[in-house]
C-alpha atoms as a PDB file:
ATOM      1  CA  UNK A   1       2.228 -54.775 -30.202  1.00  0.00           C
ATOM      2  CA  UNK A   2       1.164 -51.510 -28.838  1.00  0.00           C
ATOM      3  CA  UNK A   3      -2.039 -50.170 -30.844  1.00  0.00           C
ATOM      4  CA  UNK A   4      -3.986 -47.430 -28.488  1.00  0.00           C
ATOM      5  CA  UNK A   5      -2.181 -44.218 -28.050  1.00  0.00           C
ATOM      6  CA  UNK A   6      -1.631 -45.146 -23.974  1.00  0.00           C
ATOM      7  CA  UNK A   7      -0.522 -48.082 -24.853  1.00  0.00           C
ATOM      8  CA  UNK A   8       2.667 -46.598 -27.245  1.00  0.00           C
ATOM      9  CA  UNK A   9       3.370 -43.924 -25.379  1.00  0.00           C
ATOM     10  CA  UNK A  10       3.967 -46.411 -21.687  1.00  0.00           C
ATOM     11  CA  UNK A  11       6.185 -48.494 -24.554  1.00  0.00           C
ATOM     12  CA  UNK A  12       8.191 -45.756 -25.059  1.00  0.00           C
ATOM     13  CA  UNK A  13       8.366 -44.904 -21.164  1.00  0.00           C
ATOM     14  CA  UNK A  14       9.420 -48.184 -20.530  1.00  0.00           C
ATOM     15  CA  UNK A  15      11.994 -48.135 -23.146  1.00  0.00           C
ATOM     16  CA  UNK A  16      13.432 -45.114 -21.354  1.00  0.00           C
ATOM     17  CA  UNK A  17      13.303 -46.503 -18.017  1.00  0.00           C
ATOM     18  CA  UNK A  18      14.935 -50.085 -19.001  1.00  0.00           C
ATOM     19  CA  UNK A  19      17.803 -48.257 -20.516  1.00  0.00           C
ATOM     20  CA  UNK A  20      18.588 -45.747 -17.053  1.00  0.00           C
ATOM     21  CA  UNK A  21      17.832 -48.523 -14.997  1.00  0.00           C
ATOM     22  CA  UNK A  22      20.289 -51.056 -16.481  1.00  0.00           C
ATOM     23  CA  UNK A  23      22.975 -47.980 -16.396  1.00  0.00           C
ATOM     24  CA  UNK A  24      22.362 -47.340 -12.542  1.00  0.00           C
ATOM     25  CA  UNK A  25      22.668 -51.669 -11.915  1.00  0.00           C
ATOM     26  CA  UNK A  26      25.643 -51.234 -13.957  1.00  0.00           C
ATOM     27  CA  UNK A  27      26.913 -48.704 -12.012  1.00  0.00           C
ATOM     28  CA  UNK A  28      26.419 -50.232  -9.009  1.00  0.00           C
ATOM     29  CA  UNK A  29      27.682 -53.470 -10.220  1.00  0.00           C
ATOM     30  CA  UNK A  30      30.929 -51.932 -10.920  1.00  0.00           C
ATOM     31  CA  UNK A  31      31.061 -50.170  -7.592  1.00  0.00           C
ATOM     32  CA  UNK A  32      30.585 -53.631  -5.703  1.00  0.00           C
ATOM     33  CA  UNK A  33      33.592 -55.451  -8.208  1.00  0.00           C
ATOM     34  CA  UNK A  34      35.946 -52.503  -7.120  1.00  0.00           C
ATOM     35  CA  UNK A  35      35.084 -53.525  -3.372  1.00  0.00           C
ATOM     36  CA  UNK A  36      35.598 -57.451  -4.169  1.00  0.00           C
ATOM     37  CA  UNK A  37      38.726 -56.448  -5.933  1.00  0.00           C
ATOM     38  CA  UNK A  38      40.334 -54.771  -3.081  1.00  0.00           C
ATOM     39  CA  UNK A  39      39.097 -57.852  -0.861  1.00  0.00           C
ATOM     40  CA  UNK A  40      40.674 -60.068  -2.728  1.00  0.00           C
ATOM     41  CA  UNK A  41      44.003 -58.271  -2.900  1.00  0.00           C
ATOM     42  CA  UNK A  42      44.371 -58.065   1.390  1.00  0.00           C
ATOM     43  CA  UNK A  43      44.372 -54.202   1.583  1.00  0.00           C
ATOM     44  CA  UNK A  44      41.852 -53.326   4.596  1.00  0.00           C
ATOM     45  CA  UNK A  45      42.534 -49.509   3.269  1.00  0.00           C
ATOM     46  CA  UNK A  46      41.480 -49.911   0.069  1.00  0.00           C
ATOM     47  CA  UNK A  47      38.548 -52.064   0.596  1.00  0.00           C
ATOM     48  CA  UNK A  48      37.370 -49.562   3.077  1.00  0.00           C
ATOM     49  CA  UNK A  49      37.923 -46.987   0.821  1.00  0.00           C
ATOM     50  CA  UNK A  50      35.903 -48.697  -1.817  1.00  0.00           C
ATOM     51  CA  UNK A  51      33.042 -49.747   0.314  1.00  0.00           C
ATOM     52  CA  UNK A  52      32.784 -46.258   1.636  1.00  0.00           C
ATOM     53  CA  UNK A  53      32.154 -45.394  -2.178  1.00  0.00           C
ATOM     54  CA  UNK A  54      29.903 -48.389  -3.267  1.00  0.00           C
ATOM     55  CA  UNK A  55      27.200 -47.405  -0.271  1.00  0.00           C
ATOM     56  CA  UNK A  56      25.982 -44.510  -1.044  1.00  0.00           C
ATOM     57  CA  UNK A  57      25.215 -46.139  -4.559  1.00  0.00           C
ATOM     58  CA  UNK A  58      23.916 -49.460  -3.434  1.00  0.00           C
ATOM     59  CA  UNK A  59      21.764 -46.904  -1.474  1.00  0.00           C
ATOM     60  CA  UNK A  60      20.580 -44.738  -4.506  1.00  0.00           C
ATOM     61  CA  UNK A  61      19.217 -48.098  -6.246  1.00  0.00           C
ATOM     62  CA  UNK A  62      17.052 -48.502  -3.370  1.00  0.00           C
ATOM     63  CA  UNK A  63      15.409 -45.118  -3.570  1.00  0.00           C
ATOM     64  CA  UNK A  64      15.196 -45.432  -7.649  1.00  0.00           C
ATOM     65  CA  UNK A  65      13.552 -48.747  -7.368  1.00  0.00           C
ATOM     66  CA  UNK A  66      16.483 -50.432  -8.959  1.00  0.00           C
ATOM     67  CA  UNK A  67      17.092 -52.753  -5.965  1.00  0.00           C
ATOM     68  CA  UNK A  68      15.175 -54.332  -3.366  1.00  0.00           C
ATOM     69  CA  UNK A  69      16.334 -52.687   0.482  1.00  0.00           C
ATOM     70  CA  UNK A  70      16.611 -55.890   1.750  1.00  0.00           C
ATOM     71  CA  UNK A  71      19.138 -56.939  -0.791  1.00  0.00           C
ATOM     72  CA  UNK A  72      20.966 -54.300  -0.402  1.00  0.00           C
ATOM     73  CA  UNK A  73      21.038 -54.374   3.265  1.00  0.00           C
ATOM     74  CA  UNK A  74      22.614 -57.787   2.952  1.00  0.00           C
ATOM     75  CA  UNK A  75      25.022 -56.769   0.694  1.00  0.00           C
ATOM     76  CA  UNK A  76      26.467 -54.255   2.400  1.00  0.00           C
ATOM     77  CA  UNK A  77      26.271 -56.225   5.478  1.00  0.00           C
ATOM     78  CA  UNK A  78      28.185 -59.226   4.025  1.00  0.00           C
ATOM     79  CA  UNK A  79      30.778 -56.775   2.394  1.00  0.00           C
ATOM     80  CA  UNK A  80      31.249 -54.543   5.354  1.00  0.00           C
ATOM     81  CA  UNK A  81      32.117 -57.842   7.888  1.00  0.00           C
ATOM     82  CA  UNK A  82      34.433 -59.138   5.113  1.00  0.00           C
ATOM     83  CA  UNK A  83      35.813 -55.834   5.011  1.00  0.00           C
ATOM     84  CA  UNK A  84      36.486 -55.807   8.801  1.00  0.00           C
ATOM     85  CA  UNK A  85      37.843 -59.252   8.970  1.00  0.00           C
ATOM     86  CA  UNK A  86      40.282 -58.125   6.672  1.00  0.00           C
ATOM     87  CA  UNK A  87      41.856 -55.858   9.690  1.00  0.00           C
ATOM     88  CA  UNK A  88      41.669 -58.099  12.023  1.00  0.00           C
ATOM     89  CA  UNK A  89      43.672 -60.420  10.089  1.00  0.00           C
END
């Protein structure tokens, strides 16, 4: 337990942190299931759509520190060919 007034006050920082940084992987969690979902239905549109709106957020938990770039960089590589192999099919 935290005893030294540092020490209490970086618990409560962290607190704070934990709690907007699960919101923003939330967020961005539910951005990526929209994309999946629209895969998984056949529309090209709509998955485009939806990847067009999950990017700039994938992007945002890089530069929060929520997300690793290289993860994210995969993601939206994997999504975006699985998104275009949609049209050609």
């Amino acid at each position: 337990m935290a005893n030294t007034p540092q020490s209490k006050k970086r618990a409560r920082q962290n607190e704070r942190r934990y709690a907007v940084n699960k919101a923003r992987r939330s967020r961005i969690r539910t951005f990526l299931r929209k994309v999946e979902e629209a895969i998984s239905t056949g529309n090209q549109e709509a998955a485009a759509e939806a990847l067009r709106l999950a990017q700039p957020e994938l992007a945002r938990g890089v530069t929060k520190g929520v997300l690793h770039k290289n993860t994210v960089a995969r993601k939206m590589s994997r999504l975006s060919s699985r998104v275009k192999a949609l049209a050609a099919a």
